[in-house]
C-alpha atoms as a PDB file:
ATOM      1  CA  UNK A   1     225.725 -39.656 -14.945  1.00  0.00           C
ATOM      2  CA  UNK A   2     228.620 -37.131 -14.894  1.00  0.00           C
ATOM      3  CA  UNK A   3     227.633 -33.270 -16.676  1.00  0.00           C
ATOM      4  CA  UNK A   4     229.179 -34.398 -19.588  1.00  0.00           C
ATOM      5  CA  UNK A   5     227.579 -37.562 -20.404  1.00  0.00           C
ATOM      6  CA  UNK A   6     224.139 -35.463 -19.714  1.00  0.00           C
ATOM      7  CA  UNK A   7     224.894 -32.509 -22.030  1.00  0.00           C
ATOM      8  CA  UNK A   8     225.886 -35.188 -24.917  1.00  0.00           C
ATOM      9  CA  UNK A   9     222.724 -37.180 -24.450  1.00  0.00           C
ATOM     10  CA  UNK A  10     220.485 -34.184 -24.694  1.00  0.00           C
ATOM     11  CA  UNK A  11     219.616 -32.763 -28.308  1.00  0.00           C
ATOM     12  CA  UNK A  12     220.458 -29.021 -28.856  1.00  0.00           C
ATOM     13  CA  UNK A  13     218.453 -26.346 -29.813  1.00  0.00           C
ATOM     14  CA  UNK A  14     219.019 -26.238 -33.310  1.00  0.00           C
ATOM     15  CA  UNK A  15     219.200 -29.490 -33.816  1.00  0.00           C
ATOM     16  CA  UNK A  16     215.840 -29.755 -32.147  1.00  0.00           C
ATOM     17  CA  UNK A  17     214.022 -27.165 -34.544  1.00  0.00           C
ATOM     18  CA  UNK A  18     215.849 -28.703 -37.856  1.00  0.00           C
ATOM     19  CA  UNK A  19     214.072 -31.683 -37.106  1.00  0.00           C
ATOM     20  CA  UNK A  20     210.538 -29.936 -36.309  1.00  0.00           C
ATOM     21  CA  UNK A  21     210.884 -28.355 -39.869  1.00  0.00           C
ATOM     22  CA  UNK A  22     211.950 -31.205 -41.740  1.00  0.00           C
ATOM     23  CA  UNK A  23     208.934 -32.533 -40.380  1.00  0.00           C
ATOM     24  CA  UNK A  24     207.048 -29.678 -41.070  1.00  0.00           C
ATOM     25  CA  UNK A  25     208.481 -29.715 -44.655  1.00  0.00           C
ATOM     26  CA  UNK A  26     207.293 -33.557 -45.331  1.00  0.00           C
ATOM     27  CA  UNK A  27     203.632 -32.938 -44.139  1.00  0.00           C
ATOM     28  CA  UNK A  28     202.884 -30.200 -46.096  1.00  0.00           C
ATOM     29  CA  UNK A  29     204.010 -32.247 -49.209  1.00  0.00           C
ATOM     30  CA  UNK A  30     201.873 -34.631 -48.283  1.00  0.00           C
ATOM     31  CA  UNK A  31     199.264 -32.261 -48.093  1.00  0.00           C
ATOM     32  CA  UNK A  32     200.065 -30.951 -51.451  1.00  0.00           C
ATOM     33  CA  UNK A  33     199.720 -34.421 -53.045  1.00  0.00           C
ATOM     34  CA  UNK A  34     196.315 -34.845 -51.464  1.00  0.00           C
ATOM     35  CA  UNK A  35     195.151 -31.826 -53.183  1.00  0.00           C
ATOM     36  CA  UNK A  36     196.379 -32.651 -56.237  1.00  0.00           C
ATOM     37  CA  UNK A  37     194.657 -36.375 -56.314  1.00  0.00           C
ATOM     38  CA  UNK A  38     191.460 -34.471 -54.863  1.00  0.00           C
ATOM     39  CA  UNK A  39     191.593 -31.882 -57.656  1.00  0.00           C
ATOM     40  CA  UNK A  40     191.769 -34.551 -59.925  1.00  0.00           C
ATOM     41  CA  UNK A  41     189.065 -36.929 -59.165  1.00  0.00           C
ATOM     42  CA  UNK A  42     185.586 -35.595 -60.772  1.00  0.00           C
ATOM     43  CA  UNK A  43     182.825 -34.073 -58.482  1.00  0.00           C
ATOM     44  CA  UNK A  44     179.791 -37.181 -58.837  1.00  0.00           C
ATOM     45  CA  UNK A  45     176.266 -35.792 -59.155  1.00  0.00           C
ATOM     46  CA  UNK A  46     172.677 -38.243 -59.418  1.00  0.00           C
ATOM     47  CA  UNK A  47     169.727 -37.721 -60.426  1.00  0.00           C
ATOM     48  CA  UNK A  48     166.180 -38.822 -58.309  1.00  0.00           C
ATOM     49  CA  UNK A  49     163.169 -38.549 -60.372  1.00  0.00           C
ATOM     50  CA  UNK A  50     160.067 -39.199 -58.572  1.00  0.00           C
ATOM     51  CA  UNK A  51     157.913 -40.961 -61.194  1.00  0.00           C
ATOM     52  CA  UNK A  52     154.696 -40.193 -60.180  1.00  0.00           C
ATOM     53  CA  UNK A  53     155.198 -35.902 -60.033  1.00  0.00           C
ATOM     54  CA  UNK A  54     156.532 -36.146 -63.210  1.00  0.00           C
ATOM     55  CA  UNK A  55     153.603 -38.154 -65.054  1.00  0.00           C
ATOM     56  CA  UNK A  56     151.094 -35.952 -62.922  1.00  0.00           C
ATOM     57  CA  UNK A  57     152.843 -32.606 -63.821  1.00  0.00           C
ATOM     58  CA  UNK A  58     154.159 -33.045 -67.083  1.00  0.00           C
ATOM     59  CA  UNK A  59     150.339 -34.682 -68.359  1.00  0.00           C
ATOM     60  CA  UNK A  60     148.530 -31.590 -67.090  1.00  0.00           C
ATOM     61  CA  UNK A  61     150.821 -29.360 -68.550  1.00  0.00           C
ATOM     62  CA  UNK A  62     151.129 -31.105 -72.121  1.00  0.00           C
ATOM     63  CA  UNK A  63     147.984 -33.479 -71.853  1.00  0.00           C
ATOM     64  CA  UNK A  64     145.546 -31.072 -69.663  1.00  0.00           C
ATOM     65  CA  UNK A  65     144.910 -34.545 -67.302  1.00  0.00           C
ATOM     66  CA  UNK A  66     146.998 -36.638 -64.585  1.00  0.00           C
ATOM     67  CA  UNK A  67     145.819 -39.579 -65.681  1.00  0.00           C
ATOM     68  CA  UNK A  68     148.327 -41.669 -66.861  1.00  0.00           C
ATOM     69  CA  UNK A  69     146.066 -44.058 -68.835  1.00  0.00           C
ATOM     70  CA  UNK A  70     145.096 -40.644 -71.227  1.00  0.00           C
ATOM     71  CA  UNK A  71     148.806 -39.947 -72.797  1.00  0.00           C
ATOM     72  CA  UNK A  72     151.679 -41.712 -73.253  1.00  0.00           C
ATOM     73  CA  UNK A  73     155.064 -40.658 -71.629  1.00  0.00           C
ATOM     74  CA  UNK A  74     158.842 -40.730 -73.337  1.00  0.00           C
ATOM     75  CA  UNK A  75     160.273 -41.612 -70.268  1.00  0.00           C
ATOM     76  CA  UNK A  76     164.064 -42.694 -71.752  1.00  0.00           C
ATOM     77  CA  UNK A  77     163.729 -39.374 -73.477  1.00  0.00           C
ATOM     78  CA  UNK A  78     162.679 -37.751 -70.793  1.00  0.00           C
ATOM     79  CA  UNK A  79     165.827 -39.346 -68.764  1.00  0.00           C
ATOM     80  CA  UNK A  80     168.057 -38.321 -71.151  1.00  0.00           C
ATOM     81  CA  UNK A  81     167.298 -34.918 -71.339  1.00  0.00           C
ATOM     82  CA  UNK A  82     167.362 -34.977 -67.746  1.00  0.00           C
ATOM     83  CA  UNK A  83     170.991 -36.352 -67.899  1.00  0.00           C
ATOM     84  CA  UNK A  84     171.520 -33.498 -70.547  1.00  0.00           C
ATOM     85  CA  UNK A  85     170.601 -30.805 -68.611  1.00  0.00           C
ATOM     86  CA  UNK A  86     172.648 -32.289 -65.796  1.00  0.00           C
ATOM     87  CA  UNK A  87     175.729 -32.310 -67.811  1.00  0.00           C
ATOM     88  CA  UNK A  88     175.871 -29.327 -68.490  1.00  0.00           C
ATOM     89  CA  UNK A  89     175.002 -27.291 -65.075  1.00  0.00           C
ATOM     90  CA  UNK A  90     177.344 -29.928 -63.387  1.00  0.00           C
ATOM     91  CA  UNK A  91     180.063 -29.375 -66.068  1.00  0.00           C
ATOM     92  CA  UNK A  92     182.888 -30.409 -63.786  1.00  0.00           C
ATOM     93  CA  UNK A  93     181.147 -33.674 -62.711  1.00  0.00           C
ATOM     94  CA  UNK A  94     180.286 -37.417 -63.934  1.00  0.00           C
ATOM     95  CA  UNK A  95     176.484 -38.848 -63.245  1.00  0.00           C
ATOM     96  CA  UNK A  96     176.837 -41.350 -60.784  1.00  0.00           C
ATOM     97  CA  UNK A  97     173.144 -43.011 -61.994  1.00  0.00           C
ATOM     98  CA  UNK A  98     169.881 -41.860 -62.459  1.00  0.00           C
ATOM     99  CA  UNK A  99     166.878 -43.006 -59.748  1.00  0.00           C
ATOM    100  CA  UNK A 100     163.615 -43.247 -60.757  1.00  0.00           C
ATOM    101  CA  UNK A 101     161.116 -44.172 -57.870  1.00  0.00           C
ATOM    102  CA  UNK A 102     157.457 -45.293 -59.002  1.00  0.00           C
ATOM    103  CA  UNK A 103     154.951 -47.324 -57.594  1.00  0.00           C
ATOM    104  CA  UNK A 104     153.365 -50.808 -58.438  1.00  0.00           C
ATOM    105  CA  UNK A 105     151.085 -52.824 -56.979  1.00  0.00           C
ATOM    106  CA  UNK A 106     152.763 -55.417 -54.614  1.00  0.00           C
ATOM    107  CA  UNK A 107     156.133 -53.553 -56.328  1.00  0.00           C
ATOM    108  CA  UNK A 108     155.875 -56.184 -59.280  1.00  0.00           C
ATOM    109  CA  UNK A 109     157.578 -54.498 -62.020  1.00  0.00           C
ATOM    110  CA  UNK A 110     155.202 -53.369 -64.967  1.00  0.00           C
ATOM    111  CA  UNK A 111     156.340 -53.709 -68.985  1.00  0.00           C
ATOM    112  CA  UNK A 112     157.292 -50.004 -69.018  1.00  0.00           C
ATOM    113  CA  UNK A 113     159.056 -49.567 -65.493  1.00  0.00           C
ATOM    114  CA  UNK A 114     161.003 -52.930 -67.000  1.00  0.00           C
ATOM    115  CA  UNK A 115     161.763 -51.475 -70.132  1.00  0.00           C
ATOM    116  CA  UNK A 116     162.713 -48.162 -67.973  1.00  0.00           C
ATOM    117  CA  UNK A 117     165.236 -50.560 -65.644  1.00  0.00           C
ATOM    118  CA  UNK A 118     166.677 -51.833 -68.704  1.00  0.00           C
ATOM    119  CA  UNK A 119     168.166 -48.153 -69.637  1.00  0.00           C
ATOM    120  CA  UNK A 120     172.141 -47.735 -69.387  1.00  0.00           C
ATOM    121  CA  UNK A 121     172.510 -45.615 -65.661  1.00  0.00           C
ATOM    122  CA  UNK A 122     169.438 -45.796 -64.794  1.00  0.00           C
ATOM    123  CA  UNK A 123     167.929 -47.495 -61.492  1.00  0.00           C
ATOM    124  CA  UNK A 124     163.930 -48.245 -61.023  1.00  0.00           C
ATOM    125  CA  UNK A 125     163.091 -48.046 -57.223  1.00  0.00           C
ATOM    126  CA  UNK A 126     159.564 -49.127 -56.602  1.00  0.00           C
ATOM    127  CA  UNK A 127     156.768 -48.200 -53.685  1.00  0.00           C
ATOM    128  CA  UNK A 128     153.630 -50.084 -53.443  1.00  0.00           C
ATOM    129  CA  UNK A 129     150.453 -48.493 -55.342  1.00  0.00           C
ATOM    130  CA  UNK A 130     147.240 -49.046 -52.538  1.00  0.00           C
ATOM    131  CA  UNK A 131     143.545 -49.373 -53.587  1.00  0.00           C
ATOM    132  CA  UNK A 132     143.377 -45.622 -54.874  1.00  0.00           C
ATOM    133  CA  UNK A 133     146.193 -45.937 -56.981  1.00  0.00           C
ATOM    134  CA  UNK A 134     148.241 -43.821 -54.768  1.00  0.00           C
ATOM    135  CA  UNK A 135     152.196 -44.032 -54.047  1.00  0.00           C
ATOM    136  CA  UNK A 136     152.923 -45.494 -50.797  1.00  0.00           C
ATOM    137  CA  UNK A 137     157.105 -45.692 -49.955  1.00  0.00           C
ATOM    138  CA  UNK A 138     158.356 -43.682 -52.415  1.00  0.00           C
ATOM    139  CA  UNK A 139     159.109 -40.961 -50.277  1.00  0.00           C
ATOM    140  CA  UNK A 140     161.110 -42.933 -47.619  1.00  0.00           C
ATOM    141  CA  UNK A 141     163.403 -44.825 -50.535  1.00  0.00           C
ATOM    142  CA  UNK A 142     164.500 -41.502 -52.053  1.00  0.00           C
ATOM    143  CA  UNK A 143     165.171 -40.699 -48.291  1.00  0.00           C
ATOM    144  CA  UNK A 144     167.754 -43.278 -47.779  1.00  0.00           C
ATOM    145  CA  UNK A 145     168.781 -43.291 -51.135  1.00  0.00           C
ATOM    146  CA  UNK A 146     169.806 -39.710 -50.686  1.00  0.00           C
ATOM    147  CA  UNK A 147     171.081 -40.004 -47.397  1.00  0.00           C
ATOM    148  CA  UNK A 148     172.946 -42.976 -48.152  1.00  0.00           C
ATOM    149  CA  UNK A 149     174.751 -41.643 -50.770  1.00  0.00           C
ATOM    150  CA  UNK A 150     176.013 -38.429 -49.241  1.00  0.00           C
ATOM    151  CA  UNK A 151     176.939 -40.233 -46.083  1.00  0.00           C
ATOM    152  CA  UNK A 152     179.374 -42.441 -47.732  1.00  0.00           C
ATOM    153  CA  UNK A 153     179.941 -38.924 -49.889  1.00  0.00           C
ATOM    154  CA  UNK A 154     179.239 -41.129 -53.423  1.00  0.00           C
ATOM    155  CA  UNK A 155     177.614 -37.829 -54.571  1.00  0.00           C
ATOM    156  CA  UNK A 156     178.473 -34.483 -53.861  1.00  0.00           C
ATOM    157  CA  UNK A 157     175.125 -32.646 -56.013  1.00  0.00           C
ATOM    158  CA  UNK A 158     171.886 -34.749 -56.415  1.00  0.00           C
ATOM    159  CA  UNK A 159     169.294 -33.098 -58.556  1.00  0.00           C
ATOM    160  CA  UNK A 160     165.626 -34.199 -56.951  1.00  0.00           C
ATOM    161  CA  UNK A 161     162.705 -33.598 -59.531  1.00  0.00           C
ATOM    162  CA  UNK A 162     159.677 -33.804 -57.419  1.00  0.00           C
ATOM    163  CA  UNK A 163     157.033 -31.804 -55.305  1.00  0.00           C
ATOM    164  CA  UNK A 164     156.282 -33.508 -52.439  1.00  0.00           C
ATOM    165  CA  UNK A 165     157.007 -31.976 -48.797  1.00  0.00           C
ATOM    166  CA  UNK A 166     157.454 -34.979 -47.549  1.00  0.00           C
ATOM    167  CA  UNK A 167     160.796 -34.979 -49.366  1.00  0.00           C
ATOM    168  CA  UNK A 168     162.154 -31.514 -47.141  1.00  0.00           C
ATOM    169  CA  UNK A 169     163.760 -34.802 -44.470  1.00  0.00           C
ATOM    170  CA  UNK A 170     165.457 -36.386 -47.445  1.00  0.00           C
ATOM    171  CA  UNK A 171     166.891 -32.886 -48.244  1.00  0.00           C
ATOM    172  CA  UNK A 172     168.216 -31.885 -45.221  1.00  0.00           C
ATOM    173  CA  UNK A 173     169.641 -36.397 -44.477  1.00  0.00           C
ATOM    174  CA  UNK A 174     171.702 -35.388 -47.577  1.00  0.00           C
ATOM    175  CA  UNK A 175     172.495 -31.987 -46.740  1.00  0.00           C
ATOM    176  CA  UNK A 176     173.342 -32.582 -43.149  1.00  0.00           C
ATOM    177  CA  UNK A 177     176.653 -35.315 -44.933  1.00  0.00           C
ATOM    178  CA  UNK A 178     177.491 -31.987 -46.987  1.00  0.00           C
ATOM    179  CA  UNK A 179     175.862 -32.888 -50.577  1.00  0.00           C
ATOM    180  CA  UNK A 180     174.587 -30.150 -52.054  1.00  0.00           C
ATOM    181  CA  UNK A 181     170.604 -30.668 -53.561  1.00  0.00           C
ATOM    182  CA  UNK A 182     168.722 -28.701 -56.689  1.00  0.00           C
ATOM    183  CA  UNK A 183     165.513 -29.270 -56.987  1.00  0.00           C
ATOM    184  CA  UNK A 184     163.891 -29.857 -60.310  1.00  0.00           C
ATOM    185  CA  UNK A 185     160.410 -29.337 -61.162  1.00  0.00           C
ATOM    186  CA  UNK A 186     158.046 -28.979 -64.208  1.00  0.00           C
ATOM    187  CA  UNK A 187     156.130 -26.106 -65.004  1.00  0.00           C
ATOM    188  CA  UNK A 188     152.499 -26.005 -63.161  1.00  0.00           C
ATOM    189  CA  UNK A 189     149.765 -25.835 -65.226  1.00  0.00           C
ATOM    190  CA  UNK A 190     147.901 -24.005 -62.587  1.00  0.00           C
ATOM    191  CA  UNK A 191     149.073 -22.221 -59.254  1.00  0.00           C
ATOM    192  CA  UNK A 192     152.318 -24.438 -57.904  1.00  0.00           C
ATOM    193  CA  UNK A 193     152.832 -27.936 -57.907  1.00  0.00           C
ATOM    194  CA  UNK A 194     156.002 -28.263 -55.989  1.00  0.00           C
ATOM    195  CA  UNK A 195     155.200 -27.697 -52.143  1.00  0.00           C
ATOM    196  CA  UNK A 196     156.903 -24.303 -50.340  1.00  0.00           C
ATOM    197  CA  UNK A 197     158.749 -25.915 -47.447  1.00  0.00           C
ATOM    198  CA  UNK A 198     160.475 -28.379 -49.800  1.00  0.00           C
ATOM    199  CA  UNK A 199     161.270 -25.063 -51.927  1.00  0.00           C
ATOM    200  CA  UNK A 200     162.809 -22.978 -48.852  1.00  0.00           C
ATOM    201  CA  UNK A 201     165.091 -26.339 -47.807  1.00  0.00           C
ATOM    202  CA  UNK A 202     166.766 -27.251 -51.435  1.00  0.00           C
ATOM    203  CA  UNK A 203     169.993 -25.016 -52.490  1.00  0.00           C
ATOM    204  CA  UNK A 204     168.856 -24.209 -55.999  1.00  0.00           C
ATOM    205  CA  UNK A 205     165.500 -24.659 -57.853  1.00  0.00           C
ATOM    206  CA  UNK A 206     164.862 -25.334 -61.639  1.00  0.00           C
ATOM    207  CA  UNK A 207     161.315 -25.252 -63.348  1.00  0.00           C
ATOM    208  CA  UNK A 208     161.196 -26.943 -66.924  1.00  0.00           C
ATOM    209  CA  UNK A 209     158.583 -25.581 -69.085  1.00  0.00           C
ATOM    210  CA  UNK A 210     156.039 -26.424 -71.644  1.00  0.00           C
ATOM    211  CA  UNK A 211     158.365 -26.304 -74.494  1.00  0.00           C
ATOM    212  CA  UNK A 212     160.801 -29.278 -72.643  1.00  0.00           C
ATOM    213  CA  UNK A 213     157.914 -31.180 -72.227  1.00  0.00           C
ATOM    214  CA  UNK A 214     156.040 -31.401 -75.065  1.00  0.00           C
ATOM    215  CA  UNK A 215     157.945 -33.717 -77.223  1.00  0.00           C
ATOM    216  CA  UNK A 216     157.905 -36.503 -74.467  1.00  0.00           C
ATOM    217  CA  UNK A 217     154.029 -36.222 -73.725  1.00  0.00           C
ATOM    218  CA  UNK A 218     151.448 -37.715 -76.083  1.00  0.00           C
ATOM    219  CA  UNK A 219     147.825 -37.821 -75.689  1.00  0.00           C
ATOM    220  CA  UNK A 220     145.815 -41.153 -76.161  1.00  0.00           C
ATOM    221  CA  UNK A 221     142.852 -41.377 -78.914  1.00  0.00           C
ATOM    222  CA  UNK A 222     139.891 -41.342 -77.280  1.00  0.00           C
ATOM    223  CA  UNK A 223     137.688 -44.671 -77.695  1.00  0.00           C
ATOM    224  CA  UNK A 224     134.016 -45.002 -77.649  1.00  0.00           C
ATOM    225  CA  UNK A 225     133.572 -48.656 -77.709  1.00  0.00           C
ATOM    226  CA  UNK A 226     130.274 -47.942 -79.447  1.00  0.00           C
ATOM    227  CA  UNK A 227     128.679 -50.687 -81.973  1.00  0.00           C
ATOM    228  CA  UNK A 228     126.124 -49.482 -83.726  1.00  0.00           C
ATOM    229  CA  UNK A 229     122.553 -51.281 -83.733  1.00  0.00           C
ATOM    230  CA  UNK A 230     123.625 -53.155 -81.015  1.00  0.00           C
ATOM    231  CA  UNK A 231     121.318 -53.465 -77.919  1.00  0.00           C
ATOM    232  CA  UNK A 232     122.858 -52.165 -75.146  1.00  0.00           C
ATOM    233  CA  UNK A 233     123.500 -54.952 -72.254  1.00  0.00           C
ATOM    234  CA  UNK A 234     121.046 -55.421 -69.548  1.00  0.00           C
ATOM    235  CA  UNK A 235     121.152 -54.606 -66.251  1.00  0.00           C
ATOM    236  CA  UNK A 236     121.793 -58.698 -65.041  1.00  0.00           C
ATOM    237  CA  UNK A 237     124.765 -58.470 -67.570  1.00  0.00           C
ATOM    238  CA  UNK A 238     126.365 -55.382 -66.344  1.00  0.00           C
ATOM    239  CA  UNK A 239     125.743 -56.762 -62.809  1.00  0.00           C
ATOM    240  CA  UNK A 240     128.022 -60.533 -63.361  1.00  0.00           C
ATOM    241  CA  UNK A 241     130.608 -58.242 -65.256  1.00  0.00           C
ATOM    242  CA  UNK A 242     131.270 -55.938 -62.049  1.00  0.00           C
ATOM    243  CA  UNK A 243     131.213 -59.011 -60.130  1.00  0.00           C
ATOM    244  CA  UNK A 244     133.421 -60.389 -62.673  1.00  0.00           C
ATOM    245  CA  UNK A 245     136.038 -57.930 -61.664  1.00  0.00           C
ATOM    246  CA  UNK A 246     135.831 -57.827 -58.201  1.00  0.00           C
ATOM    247  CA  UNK A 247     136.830 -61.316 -58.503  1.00  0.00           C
ATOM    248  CA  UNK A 248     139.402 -60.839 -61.283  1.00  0.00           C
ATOM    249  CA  UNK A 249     140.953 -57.903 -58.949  1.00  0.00           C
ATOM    250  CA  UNK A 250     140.787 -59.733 -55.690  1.00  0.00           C
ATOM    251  CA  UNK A 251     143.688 -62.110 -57.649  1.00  0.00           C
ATOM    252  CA  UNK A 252     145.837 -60.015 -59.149  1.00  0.00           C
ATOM    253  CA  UNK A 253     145.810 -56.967 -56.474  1.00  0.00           C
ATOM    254  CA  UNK A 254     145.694 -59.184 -53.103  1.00  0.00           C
ATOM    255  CA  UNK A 255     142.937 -59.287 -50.390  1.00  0.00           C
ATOM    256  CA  UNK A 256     144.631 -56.527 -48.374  1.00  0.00           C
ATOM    257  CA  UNK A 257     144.394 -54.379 -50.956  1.00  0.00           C
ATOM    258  CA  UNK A 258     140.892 -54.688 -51.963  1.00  0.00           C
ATOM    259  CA  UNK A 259     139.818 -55.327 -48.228  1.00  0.00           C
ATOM    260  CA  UNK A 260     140.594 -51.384 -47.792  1.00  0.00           C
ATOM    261  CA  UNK A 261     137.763 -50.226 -50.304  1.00  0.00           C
ATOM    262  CA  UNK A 262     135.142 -51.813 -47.856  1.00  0.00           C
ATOM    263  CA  UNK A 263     134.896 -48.679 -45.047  1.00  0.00           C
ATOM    264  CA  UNK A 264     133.981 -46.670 -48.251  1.00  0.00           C
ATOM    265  CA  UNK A 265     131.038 -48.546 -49.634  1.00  0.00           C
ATOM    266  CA  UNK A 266     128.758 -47.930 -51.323  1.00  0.00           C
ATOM    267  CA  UNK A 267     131.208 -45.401 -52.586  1.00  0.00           C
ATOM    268  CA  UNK A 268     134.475 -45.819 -54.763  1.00  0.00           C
ATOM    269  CA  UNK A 269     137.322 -43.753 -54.774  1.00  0.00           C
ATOM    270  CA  UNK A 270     137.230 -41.877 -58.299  1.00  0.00           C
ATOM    271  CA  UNK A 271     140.168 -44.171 -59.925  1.00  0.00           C
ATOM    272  CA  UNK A 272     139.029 -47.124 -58.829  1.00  0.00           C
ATOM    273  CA  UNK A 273     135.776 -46.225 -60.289  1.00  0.00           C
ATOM    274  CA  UNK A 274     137.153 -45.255 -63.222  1.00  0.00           C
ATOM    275  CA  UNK A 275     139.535 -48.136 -63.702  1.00  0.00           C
ATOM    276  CA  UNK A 276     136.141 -50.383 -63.356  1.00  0.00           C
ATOM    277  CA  UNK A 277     134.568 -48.424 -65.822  1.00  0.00           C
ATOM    278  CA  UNK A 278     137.312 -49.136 -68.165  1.00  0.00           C
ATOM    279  CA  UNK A 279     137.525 -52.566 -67.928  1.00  0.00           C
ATOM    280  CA  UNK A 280     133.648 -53.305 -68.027  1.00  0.00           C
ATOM    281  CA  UNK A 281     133.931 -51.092 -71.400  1.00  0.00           C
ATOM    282  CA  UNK A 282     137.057 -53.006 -72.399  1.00  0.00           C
ATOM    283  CA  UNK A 283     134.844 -56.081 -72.031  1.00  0.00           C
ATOM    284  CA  UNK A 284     131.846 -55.468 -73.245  1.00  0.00           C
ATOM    285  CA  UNK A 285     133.475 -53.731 -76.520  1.00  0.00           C
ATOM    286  CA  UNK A 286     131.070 -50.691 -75.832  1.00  0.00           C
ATOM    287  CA  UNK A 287     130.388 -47.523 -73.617  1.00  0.00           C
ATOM    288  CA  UNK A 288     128.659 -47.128 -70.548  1.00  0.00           C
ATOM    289  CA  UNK A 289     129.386 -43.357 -70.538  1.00  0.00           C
ATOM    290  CA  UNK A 290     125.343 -41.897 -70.210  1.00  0.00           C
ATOM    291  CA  UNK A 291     124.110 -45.348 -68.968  1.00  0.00           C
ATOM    292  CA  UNK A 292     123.774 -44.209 -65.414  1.00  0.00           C
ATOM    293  CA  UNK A 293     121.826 -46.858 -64.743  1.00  0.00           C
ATOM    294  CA  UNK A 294     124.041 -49.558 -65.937  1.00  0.00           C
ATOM    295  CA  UNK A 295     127.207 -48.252 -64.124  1.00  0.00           C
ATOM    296  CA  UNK A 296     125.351 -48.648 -61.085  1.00  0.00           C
ATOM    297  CA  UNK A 297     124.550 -51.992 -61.654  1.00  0.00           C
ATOM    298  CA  UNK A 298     128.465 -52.426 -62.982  1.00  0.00           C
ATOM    299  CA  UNK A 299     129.144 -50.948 -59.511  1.00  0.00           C
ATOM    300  CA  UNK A 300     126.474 -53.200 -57.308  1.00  0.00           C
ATOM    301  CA  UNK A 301     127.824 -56.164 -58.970  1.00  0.00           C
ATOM    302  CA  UNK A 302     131.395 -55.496 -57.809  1.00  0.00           C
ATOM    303  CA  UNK A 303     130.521 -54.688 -54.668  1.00  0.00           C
ATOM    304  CA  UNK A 304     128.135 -57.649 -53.691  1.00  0.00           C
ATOM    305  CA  UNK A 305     131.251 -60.325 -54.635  1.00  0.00           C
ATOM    306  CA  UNK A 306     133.502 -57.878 -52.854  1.00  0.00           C
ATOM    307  CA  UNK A 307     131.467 -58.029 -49.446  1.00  0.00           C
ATOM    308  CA  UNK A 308     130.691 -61.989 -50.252  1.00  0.00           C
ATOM    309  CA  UNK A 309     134.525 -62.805 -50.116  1.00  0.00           C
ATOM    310  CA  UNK A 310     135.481 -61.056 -46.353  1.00  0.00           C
END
């Protein structure tokens, strides 16, 4: 190739740097057309409600007891309030869906968690509920929930209303995809009922107080089952009625379950022994509260058909 030949196949200079800047030029107006379609697609925030802080927490404060069977809980109003307060610290963002994780035995799906799925934006997650009436799983679905979410960056604030420490990993699973999480809690009715490690992780914290409670908290009558002139049972009775239920139990709450009362005996743990107490009560249409000796029968019955079936 002859000198001339060579300097006409070469680009020039200038010619070389006008085509640098009209490349230049077309990438950052792509770049300004992403951040206009970013500026205008709404921030998504979600809210996870662990169930079984909120009954605990908010029926001490309101109720002065955790137990759920004593007061009655507004949960839709509760959720919407939630969903209130969300809209309007998250001004700039839409509510993806609000997650409420409680527990049921064998995760069957009780009247009011049904009625609770059947809300508009609202999801029921359920854990399993063991002998004691304790959550088990709860803590590892908000986990992936969270995580899950942020990962695939469907969320960019979730607001967590619970207490538990074992909830600091689902923080920082969320927080390590960039999502941003405020933790929510209600007002303890005594020292603190949201744990400090799970306080130091979150990014902001919010306490709601007696006054946002109270109108979705609402304490039970108390009945005495108590029929005047009546003789009270004897001890034989009381005995086939525990047994009764041990059987009755063994059906609807599975083998495994009841199985794990066994290392225990001859003790129950306190809500078991108080759901029996409820039910022989239930049954019998009277109390057995100051009939110690009758609850031990109630409680010898139960546990002789207990030990007679493994």
């Amino acid at each position: 190739m002859n000198e001339a030949a060579a300097n006409e196949a070469a680009p020039t200079a200038p010619e070389t740097l006008s085509e640098l800047s009209t490349r230049l030029e077309r990438t950052n107006e792509l770049l300004q057309r992403m951040l206009v379609e970013v500026a205008k697609t709404p921030s998504t925030h979600a809210i996870f409600v662990d169930a079984g802080y909120v009954y605990a927490s908010a029926g001490l404060l309101v109720a002065g007891t955790e137990d759920r069977r004593a007061f009655d809980l507004d949960a839709e109003g509760m959720i919407e309030a939630f969903i209130d307060k969300a809209r309007t610290i998250f001004a700039d963002s839409r509510l993806l869906r609000v997650y409420w994780y409680d527990g049921a035995r064998r995760r069957i799906h009780t009247p009011e968690q049904q009625a609770i799925a059947d809300l508009p934006d609202v999801k029921v997650r359920l854990g399993n509920l063991n002998a004691n009436n304790q959550q088990k799983g709860v803590d590892s679905l908000i986990r992936s929930d969270l995580e899950s979410l942020a990962r695939h960056r469907a969320i960019s604030d979730a607001a967590l209303v619970g207490g538990d420490e074992d909830l600091v990993s689902a923080v920082e699973a969320a927080q390590g995809y960039g999502a941003r999480v405020h933790l929510w809690g209600i007002e303890a009715a005594d020292g603190r009922n949201q744990a400090e490690p799970l306080l130091w992780e979150v990014d902001s914290r919010r306490v709601f107080d007696l006054d946002f409670c109270r109108p979705y908290v609402t304490r039970r009558p108390v009945t005495t089952y108590e029929n005047e002139g009546e003789p009270p049972p004897s001890r034989d009775e009381v005995r086939f009625l525990g047994a009764r239920i041990a059987e009755t139990w063994l059906a609807e709450r599975g083998p495994v379950t009841m199985a794990e009362l066994l290392p225990g005996h001859p003790y129950l743990p306190g809500p078991v022994d108080q759901d029996l107490l409820m039910e022989a009560e239930r049954l019998l249409s009277r109390s057995l509260r100051g009939h110690a000796v009758l609850r031990r029968a109630l409680r010898d019955g139960f546990w002789q058909q207990l030990q007679s079936r493994f």
